[in-house]
N, C-alpha and C. Protein backbone atom coordinates (compact mmCIF):
# COMPACT_ATOMS: atom_id res chain seq x y z
N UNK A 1 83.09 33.32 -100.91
CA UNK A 1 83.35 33.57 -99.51
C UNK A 1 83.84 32.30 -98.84
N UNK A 2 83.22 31.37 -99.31
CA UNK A 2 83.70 29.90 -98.73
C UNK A 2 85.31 29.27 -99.18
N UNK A 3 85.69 29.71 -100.24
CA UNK A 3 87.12 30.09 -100.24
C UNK A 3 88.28 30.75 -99.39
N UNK A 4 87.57 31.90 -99.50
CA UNK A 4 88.37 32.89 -98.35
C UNK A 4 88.25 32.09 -96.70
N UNK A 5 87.16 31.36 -96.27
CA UNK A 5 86.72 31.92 -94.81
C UNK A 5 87.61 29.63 -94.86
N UNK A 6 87.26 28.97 -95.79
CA UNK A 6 87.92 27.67 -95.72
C UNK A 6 89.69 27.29 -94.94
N UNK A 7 90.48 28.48 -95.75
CA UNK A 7 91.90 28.14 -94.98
C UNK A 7 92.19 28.68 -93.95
N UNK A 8 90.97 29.42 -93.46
CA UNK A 8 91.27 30.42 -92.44
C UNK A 8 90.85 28.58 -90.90
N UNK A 9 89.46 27.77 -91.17
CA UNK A 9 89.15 27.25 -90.38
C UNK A 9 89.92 25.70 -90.35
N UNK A 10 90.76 25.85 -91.57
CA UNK A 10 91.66 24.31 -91.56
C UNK A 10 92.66 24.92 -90.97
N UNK A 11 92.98 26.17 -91.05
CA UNK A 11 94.52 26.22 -90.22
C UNK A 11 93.87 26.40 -88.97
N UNK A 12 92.88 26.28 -88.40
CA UNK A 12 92.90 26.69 -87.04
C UNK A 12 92.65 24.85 -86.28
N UNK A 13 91.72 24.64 -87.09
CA UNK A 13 91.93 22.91 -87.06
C UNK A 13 92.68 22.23 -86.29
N UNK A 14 93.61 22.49 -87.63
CA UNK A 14 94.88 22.28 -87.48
C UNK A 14 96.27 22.72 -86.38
N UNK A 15 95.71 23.56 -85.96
CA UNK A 15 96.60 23.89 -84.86
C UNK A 15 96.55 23.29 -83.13
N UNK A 16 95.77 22.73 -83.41
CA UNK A 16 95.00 22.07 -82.15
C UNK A 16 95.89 20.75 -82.18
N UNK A 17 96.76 20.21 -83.27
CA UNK A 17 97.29 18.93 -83.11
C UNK A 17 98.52 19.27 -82.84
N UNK A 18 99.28 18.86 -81.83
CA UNK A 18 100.32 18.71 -80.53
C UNK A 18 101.76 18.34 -82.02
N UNK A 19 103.00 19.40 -81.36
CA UNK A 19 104.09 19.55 -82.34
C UNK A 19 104.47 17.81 -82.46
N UNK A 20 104.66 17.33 -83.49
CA UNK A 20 105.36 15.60 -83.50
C UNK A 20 104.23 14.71 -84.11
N UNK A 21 102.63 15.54 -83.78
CA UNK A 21 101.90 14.41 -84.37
C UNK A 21 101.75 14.76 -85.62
N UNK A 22 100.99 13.36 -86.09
CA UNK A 22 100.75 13.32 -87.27
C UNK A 22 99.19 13.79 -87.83
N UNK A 23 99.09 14.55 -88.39
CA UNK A 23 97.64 15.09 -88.96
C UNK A 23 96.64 14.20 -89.77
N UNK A 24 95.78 13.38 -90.11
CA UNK A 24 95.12 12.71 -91.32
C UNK A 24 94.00 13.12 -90.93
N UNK A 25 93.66 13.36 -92.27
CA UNK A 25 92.30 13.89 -92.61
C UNK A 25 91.58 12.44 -93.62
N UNK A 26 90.75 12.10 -93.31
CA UNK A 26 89.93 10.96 -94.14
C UNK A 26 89.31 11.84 -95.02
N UNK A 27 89.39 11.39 -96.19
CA UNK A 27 88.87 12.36 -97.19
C UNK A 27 87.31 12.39 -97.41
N UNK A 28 86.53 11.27 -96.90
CA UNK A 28 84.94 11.54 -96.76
C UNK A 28 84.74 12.61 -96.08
N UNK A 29 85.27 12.28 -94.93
CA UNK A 29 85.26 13.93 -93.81
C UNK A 29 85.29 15.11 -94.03
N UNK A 30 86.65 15.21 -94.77
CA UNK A 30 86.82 16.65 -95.34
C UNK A 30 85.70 16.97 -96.72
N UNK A 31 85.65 16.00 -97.30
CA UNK A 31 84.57 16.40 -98.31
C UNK A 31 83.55 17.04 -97.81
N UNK A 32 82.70 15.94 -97.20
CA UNK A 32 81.95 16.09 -96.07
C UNK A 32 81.51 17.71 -95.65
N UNK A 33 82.49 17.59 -94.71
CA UNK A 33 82.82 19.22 -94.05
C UNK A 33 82.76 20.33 -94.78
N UNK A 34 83.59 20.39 -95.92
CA UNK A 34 83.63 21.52 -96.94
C UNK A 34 82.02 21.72 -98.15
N UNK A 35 81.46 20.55 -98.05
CA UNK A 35 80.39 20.77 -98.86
C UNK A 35 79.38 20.97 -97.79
N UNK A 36 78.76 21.26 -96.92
CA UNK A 36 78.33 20.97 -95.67
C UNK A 36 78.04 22.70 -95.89
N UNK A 37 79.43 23.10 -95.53
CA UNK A 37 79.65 24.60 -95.60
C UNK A 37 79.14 25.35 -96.54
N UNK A 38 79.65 24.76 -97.49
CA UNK A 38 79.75 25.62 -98.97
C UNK A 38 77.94 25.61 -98.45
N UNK A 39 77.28 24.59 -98.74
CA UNK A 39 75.80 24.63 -98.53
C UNK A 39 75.32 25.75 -97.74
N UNK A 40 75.82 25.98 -96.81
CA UNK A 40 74.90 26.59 -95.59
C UNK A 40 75.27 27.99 -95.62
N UNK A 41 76.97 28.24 -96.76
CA UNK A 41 76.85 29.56 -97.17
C UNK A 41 76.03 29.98 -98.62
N UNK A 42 75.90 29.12 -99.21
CA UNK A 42 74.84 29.19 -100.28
C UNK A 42 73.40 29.97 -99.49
N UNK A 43 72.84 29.31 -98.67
CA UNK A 43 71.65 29.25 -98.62
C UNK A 43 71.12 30.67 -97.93
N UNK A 44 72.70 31.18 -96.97
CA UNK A 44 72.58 32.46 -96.28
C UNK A 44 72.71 33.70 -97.26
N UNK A 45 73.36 33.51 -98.33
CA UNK A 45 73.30 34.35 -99.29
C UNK A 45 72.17 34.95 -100.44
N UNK A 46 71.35 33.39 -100.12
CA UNK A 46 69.96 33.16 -101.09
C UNK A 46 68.84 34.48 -100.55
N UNK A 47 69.30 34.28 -99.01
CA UNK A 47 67.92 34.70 -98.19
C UNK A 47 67.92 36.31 -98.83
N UNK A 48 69.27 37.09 -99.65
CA UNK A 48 68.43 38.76 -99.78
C UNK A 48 67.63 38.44 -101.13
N UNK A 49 68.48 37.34 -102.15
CA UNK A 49 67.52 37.34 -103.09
C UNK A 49 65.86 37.09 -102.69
N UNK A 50 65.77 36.11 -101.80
CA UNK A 50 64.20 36.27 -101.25
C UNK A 50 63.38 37.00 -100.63
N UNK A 51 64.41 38.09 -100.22
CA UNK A 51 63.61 39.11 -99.83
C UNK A 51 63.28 40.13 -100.93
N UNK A 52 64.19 40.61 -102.06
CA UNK A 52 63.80 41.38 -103.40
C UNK A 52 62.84 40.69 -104.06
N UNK A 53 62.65 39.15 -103.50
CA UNK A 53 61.54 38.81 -104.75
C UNK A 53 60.45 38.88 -104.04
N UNK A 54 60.52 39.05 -102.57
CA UNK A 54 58.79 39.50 -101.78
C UNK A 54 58.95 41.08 -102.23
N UNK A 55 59.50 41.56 -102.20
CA UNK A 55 59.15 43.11 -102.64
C UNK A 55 58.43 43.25 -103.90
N UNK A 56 59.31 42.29 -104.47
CA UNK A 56 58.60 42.38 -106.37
C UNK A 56 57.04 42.07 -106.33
N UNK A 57 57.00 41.05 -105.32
CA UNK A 57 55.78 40.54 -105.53
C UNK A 57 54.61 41.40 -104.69
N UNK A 58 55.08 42.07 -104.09
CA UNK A 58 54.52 43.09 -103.15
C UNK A 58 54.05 42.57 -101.83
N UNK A 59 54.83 41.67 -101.33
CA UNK A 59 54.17 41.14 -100.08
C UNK A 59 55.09 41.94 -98.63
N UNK A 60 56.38 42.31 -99.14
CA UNK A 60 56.71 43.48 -98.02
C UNK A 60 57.51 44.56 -98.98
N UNK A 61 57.32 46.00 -97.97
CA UNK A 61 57.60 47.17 -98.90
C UNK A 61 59.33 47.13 -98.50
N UNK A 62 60.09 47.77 -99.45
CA UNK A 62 61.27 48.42 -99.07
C UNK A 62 61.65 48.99 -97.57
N UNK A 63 60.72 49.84 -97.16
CA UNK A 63 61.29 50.31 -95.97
C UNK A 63 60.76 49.27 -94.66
N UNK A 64 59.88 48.28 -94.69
CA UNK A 64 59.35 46.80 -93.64
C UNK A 64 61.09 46.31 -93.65
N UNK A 65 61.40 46.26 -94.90
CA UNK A 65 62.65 45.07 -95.10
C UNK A 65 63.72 46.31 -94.30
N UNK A 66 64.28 47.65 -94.64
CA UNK A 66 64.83 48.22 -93.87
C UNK A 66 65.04 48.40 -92.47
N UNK A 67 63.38 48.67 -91.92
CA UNK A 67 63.12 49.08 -90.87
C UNK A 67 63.45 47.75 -89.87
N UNK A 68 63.55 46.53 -90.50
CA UNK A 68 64.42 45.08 -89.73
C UNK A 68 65.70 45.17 -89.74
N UNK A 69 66.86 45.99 -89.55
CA UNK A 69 67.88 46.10 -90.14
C UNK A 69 68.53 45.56 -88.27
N UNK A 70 68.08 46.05 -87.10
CA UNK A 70 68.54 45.47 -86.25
C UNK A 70 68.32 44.19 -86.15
N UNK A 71 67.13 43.63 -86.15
CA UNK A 71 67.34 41.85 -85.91
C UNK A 71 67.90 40.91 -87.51
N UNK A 72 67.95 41.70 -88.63
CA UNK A 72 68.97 40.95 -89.45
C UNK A 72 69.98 40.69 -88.64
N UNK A 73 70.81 42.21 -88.10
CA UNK A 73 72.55 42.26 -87.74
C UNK A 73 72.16 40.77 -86.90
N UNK A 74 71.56 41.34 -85.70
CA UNK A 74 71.50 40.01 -84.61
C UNK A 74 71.15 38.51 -85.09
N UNK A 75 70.27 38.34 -86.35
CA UNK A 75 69.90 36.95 -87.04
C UNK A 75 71.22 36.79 -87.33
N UNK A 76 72.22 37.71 -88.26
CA UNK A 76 73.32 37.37 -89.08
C UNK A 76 74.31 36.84 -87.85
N UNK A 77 74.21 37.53 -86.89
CA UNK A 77 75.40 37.34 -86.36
C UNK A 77 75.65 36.19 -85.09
N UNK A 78 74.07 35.73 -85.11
CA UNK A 78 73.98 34.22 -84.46
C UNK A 78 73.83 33.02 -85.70
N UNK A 79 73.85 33.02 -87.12
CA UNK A 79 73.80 32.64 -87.81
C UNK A 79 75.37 32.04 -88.42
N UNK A 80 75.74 33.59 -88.60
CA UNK A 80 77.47 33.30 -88.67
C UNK A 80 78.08 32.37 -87.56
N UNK A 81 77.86 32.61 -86.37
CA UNK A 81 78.41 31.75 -84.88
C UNK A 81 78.23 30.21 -85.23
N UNK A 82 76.97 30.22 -85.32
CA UNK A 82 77.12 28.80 -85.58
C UNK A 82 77.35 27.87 -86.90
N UNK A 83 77.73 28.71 -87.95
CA UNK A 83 77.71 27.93 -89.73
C UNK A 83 79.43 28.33 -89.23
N UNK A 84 80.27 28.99 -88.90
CA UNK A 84 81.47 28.54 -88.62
C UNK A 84 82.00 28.23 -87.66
N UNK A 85 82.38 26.91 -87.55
CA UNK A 85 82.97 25.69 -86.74
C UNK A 85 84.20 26.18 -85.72
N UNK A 86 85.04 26.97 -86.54
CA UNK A 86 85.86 27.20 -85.75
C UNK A 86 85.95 28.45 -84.95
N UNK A 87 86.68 28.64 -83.79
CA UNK A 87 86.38 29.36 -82.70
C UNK A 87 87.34 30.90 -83.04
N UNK A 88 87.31 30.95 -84.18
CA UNK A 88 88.61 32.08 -84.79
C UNK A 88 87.17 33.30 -85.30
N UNK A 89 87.42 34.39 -84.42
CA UNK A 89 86.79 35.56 -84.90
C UNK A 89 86.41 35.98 -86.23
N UNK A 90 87.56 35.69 -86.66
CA UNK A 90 87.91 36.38 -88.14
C UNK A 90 86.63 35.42 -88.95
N UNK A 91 86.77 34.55 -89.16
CA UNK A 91 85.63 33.92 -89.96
C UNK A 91 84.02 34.43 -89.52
N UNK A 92 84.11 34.17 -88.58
CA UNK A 92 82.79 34.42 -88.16
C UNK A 92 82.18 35.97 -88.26
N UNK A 93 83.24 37.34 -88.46
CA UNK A 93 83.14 38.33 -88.65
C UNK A 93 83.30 38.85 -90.52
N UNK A 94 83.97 37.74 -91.13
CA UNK A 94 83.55 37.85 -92.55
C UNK A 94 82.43 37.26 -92.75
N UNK A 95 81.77 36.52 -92.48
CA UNK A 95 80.38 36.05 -92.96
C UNK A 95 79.46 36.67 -92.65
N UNK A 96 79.43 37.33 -91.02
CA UNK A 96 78.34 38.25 -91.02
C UNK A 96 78.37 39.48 -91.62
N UNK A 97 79.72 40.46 -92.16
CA UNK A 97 79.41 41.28 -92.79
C UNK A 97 79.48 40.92 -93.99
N UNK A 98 79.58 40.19 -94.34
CA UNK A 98 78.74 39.74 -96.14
C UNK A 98 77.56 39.76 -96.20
N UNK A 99 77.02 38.88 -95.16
CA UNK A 99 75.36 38.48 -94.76
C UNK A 99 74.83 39.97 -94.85
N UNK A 100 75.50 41.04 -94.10
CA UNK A 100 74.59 42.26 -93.64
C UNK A 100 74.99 43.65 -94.88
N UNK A 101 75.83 43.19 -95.54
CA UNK A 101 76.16 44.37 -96.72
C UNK A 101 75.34 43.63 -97.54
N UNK A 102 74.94 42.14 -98.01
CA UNK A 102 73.77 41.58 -98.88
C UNK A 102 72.59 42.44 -98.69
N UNK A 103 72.39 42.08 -96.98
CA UNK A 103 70.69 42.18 -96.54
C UNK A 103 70.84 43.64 -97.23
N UNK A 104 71.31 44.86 -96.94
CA UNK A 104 71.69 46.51 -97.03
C UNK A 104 71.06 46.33 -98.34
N UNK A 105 72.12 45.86 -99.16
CA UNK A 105 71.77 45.81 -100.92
C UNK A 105 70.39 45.37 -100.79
N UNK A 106 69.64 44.26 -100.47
CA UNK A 106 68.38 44.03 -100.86
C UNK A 106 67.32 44.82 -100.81
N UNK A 107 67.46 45.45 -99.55
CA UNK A 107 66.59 46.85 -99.01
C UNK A 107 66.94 47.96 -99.71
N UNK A 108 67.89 48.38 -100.60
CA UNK A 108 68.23 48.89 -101.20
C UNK A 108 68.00 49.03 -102.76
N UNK A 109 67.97 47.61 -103.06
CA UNK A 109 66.81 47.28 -104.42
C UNK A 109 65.91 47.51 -104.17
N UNK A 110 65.06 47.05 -103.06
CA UNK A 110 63.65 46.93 -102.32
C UNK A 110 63.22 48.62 -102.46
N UNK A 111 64.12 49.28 -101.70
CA UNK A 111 63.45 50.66 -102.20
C UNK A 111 63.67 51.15 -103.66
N UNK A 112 64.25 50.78 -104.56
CA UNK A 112 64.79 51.51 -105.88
C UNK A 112 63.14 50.98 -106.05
N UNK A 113 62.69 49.44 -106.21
CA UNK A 113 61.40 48.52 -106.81
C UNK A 113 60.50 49.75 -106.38
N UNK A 114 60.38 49.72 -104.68
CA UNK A 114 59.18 50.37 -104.57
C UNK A 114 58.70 51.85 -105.26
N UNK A 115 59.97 53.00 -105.32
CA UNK A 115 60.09 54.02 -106.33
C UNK A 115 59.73 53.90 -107.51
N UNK A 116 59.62 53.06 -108.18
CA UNK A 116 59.61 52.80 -109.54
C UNK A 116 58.13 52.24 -109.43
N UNK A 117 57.52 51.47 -108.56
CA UNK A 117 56.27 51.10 -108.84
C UNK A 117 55.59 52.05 -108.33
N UNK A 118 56.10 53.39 -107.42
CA UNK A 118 54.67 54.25 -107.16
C UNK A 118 55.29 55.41 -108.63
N UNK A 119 55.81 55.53 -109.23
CA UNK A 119 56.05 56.18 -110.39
C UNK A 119 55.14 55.20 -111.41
N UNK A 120 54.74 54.86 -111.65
CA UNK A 120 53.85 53.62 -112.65
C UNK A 120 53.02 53.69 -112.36
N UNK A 121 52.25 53.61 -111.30
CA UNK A 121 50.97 53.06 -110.98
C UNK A 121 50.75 54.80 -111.08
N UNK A 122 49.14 54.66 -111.16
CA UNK A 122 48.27 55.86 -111.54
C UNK A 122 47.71 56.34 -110.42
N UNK A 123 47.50 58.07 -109.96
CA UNK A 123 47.14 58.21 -108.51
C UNK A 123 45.74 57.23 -108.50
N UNK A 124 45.71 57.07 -107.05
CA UNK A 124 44.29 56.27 -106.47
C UNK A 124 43.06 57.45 -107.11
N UNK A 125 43.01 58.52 -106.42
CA UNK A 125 41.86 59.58 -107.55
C UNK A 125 42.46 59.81 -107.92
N UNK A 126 41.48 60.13 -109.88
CA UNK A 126 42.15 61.19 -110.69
C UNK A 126 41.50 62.14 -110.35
N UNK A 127 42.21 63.38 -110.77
CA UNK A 127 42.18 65.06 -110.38
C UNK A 127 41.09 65.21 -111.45
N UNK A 128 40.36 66.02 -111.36
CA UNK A 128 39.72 66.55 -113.01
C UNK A 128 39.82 68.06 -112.57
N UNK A 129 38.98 68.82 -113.34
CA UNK A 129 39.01 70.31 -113.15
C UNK A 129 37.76 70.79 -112.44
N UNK A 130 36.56 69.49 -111.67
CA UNK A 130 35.32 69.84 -111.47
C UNK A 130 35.83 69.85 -109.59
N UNK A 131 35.69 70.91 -108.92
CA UNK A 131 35.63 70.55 -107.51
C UNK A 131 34.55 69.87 -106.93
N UNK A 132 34.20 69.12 -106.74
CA UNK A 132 32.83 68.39 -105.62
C UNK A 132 33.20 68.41 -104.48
């Protein structure tokens, strides 16, 4: 994603410098800048894997992680605002729907996990044939 959403925020950069001048980029900077990013889209992408691995572990169910599906959008989409720099829609509207088709998928594992662990586990009573 940091591919795609990168030439979208250097050409916009870039457009901000007046026809005749000259552009330089110091290359610490741009390093800088681009690993900066890459980081902070790493880390937004990490967050559904951490949520399938609280499910695994059973500390929230499938439908807790669903039933947050409005303050993800709103987390994602003040999240996206500020991890891209530049003032161009388009970036900032690919990152949050990556962010929020991830979160979808996780809750989406999250319920396949939870299905599969109440299929496994054994009812709380067993039935016998004696009524008490």
């Amino acid at each position: 994603v940091g591919f795609l959403i990168i030439p979208h925020v250097i050409e916009l950069m870039t457009s901000f410098v007046p026809n005749g001048a000259a552009l330089l980029f110091a290359y610490d900077t741009y390093y800088d800048f681009v690993f900066k990013f890459f980081i902070v889209l790493g880390v937004a992408f990490v967050l559904p894997v951490f949520l399938v691995a609280l499910n695994v572990s059973g500390v929230m169910s499938g439908m807790a992680i669903l039933k947050g599906w409005r303050v993800a959008v709103l987390i994602a989409a003040v999240f996206a605002a500020l991890a891209t720099p530049a003032a161009d829609v388009t970036s900032m509207l690919l990152l949050m729907g990556i962010m929020i088709v991830l979160y979808l998928a996780a809750a989406a594992f999250s319920l396949l996990f939870d299905r599969r662990r109440r299929r496994r586990e054994p009812p709380l009573l067993p039935t016998s044939g004696l009524d008490t």
